[in-house]
C-alpha atoms as a PDB file:
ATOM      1  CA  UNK A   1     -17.910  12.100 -45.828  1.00  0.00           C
ATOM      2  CA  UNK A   2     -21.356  10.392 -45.710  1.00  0.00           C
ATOM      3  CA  UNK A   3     -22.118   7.108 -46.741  1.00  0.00           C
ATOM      4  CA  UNK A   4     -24.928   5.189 -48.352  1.00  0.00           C
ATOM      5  CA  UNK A   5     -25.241   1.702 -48.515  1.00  0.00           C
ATOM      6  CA  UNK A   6     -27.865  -0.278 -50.115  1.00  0.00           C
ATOM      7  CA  UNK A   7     -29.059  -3.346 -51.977  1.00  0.00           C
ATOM      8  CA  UNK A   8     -30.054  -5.721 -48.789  1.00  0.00           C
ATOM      9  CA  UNK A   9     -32.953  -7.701 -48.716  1.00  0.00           C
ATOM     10  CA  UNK A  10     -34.975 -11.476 -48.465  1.00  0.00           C
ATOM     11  CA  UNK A  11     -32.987 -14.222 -50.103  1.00  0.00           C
ATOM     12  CA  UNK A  12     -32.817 -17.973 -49.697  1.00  0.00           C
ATOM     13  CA  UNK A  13     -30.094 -20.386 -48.192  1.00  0.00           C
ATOM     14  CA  UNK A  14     -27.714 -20.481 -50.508  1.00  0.00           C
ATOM     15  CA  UNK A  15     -28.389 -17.367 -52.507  1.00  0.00           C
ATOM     16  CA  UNK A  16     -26.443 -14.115 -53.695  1.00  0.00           C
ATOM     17  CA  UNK A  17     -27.079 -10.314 -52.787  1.00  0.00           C
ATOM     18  CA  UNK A  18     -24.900  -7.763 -53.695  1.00  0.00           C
ATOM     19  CA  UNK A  19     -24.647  -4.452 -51.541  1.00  0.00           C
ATOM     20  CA  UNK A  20     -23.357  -1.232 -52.333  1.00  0.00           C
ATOM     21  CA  UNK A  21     -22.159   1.509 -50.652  1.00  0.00           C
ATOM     22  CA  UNK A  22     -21.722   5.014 -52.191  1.00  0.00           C
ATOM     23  CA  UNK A  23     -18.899   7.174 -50.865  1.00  0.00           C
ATOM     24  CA  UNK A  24     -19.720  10.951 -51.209  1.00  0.00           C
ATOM     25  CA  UNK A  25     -16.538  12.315 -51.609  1.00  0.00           C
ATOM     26  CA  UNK A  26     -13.766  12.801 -54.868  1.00  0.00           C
ATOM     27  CA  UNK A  27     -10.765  10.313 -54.428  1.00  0.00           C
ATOM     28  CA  UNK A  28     -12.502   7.346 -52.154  1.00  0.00           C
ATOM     29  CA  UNK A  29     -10.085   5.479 -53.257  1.00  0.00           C
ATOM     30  CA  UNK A  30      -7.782   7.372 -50.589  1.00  0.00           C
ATOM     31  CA  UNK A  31     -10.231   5.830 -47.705  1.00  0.00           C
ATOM     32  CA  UNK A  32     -10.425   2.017 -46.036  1.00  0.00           C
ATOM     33  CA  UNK A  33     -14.028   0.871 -46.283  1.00  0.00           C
ATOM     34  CA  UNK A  34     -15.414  -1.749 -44.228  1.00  0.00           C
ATOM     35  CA  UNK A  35     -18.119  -3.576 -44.145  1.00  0.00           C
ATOM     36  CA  UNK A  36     -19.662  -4.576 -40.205  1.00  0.00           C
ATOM     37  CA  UNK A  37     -22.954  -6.462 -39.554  1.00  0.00           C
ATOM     38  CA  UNK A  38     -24.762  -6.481 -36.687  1.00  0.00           C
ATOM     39  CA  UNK A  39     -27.711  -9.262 -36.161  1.00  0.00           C
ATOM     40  CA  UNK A  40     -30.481  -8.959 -33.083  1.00  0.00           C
ATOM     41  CA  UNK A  41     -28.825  -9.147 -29.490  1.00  0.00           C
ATOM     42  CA  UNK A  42     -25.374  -9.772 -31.367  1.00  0.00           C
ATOM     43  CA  UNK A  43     -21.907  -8.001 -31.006  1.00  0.00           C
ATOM     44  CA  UNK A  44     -20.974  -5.358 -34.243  1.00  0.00           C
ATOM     45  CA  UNK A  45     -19.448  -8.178 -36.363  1.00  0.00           C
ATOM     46  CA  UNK A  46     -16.260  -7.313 -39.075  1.00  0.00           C
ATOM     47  CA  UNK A  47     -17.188  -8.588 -42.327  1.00  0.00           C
ATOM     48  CA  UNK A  48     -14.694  -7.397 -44.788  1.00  0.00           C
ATOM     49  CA  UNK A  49     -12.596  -4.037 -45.896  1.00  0.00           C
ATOM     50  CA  UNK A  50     -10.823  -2.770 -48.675  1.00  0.00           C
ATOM     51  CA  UNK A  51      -7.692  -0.955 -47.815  1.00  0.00           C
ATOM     52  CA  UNK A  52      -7.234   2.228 -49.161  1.00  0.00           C
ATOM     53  CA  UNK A  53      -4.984   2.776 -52.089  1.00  0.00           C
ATOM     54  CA  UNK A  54      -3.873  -0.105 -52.452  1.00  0.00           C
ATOM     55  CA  UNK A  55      -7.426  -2.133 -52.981  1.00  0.00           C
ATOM     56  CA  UNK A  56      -6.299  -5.202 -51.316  1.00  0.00           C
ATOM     57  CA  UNK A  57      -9.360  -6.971 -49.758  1.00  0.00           C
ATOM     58  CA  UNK A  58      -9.441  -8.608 -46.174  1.00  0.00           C
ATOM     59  CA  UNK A  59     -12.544 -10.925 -44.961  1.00  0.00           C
ATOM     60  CA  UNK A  60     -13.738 -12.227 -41.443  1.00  0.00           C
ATOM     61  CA  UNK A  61     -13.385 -15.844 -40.780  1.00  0.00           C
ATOM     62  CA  UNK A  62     -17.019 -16.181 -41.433  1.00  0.00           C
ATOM     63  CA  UNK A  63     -16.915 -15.025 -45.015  1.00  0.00           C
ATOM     64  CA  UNK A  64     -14.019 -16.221 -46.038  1.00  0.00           C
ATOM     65  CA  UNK A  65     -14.578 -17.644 -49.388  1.00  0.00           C
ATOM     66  CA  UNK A  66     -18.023 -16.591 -50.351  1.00  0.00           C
ATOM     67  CA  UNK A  67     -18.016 -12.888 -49.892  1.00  0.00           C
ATOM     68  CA  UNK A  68     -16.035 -10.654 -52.520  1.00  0.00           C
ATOM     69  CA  UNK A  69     -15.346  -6.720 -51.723  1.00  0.00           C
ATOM     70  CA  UNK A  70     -14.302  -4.933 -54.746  1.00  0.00           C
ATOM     71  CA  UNK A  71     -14.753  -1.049 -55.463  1.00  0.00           C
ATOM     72  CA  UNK A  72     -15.361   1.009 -58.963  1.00  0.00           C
ATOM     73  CA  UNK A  73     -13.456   4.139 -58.297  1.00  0.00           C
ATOM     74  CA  UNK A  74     -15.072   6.154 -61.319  1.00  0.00           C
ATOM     75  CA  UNK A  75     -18.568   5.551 -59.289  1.00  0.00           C
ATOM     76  CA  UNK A  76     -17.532   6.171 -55.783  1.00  0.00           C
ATOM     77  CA  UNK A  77     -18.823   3.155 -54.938  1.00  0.00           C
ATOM     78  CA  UNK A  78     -17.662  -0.339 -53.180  1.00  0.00           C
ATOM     79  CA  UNK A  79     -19.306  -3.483 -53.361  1.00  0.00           C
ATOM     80  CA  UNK A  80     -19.996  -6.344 -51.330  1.00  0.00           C
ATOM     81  CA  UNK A  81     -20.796  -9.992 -52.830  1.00  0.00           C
ATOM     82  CA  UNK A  82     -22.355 -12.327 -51.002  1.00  0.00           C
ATOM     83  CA  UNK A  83     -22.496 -15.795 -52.081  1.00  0.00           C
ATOM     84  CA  UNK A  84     -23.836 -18.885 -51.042  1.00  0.00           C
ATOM     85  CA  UNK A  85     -25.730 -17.141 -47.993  1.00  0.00           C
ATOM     86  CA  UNK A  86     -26.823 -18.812 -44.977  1.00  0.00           C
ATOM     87  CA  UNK A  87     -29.338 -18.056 -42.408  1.00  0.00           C
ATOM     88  CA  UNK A  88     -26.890 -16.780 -39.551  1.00  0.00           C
ATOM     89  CA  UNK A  89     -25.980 -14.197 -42.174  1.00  0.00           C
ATOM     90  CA  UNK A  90     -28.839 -12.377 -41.195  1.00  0.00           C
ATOM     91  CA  UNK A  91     -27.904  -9.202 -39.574  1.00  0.00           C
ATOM     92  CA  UNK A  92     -28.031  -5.082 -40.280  1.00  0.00           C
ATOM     93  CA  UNK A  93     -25.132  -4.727 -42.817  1.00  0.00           C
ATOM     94  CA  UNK A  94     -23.007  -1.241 -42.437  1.00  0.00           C
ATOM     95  CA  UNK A  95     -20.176   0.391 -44.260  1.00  0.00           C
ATOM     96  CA  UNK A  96     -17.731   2.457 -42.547  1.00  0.00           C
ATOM     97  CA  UNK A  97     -15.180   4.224 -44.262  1.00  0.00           C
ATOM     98  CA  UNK A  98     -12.010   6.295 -42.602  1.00  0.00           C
ATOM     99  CA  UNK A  99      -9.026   7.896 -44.222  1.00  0.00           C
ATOM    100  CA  UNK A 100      -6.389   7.513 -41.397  1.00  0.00           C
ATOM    101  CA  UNK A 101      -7.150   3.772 -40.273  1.00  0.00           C
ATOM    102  CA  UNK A 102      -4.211   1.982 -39.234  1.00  0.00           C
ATOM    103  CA  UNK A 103      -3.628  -1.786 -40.591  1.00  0.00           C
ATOM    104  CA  UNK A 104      -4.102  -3.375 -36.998  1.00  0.00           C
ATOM    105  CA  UNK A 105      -7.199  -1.282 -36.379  1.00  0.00           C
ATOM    106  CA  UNK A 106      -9.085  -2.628 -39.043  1.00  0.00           C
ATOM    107  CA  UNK A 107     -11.580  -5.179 -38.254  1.00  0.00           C
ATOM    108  CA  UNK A 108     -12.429  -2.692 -35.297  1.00  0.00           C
ATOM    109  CA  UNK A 109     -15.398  -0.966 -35.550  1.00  0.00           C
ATOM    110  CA  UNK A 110     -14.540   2.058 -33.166  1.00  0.00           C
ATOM    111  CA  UNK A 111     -11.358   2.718 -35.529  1.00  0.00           C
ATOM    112  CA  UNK A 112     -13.562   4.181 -38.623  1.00  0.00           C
ATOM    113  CA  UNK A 113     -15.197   7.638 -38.330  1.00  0.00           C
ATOM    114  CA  UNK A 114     -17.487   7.920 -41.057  1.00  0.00           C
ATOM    115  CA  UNK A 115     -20.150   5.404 -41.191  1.00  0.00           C
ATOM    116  CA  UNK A 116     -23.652   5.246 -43.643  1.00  0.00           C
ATOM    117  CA  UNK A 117     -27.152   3.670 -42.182  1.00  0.00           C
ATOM    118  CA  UNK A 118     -27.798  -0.118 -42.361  1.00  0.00           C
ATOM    119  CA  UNK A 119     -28.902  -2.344 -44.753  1.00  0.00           C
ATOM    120  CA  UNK A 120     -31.149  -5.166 -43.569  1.00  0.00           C
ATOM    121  CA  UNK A 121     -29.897  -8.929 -44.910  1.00  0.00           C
ATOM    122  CA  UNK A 122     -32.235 -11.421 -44.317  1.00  0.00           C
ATOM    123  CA  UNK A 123     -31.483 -14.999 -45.306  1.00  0.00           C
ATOM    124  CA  UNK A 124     -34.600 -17.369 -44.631  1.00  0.00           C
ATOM    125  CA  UNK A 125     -36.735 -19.970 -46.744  1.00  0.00           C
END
């Protein structure tokens, strides 16, 4: 399974960005994708995931309420709104994807086994 995410770059306070990340293989619907961030000297952050099957979204505390996750199954291909950005959004934005992940395991980065390259977020005047 490889992944490919895309769509980050400059934005202002309060601004929107919307990632992507492209799942290369048939039936991603049948895999939990999550989003992690990462910004300079900073921990591997959870930022949101979509549960497999199902589609039911779950967000960090720090999201909450201006990021949206949603996926289009005919493109292989989940999404990641952000709204209303602010500059300690700034970070290297990942999406991790794994077929087997258990419920509890999910805002943990070491749970997911597939993950794509980063997209850079930058949110600055």
């Amino acid at each position: 399974v490889q992944l490919q995410a895309s769509g980050g770059g400059l934005v202002q306070p309060g601004g929107s960005l919307r990632l992507s990340c492209k799942v290369s293989r048939r039936s991603s619907g049948t895999y939990t994708v999550g989003w992690f961030r990462q910004a300079p000297g900073k921990e591997r952050e959870f930022v949101a995931a979509l549960w497999r099957n199902t589609g039911r979204t779950y967000y960090g505390d720090s999201v909450k309420g201006r990021f949206t996750m949603s996926r289009d199954n005919a493109k292989d291909t989940v999404y990641l709104l952000m709204n209303n950005l602010k500059p300690e959004d700034t970070a290297v934005y990942y999406c991790a994807a794994d077929s087997r992940l258990i419920f509890s395991s999910m805002s943990s980065s070491e749970a997911y086994d597939y993950w794509g390259r980063g997209t850079l977020v930058t949110v600055s005047s």
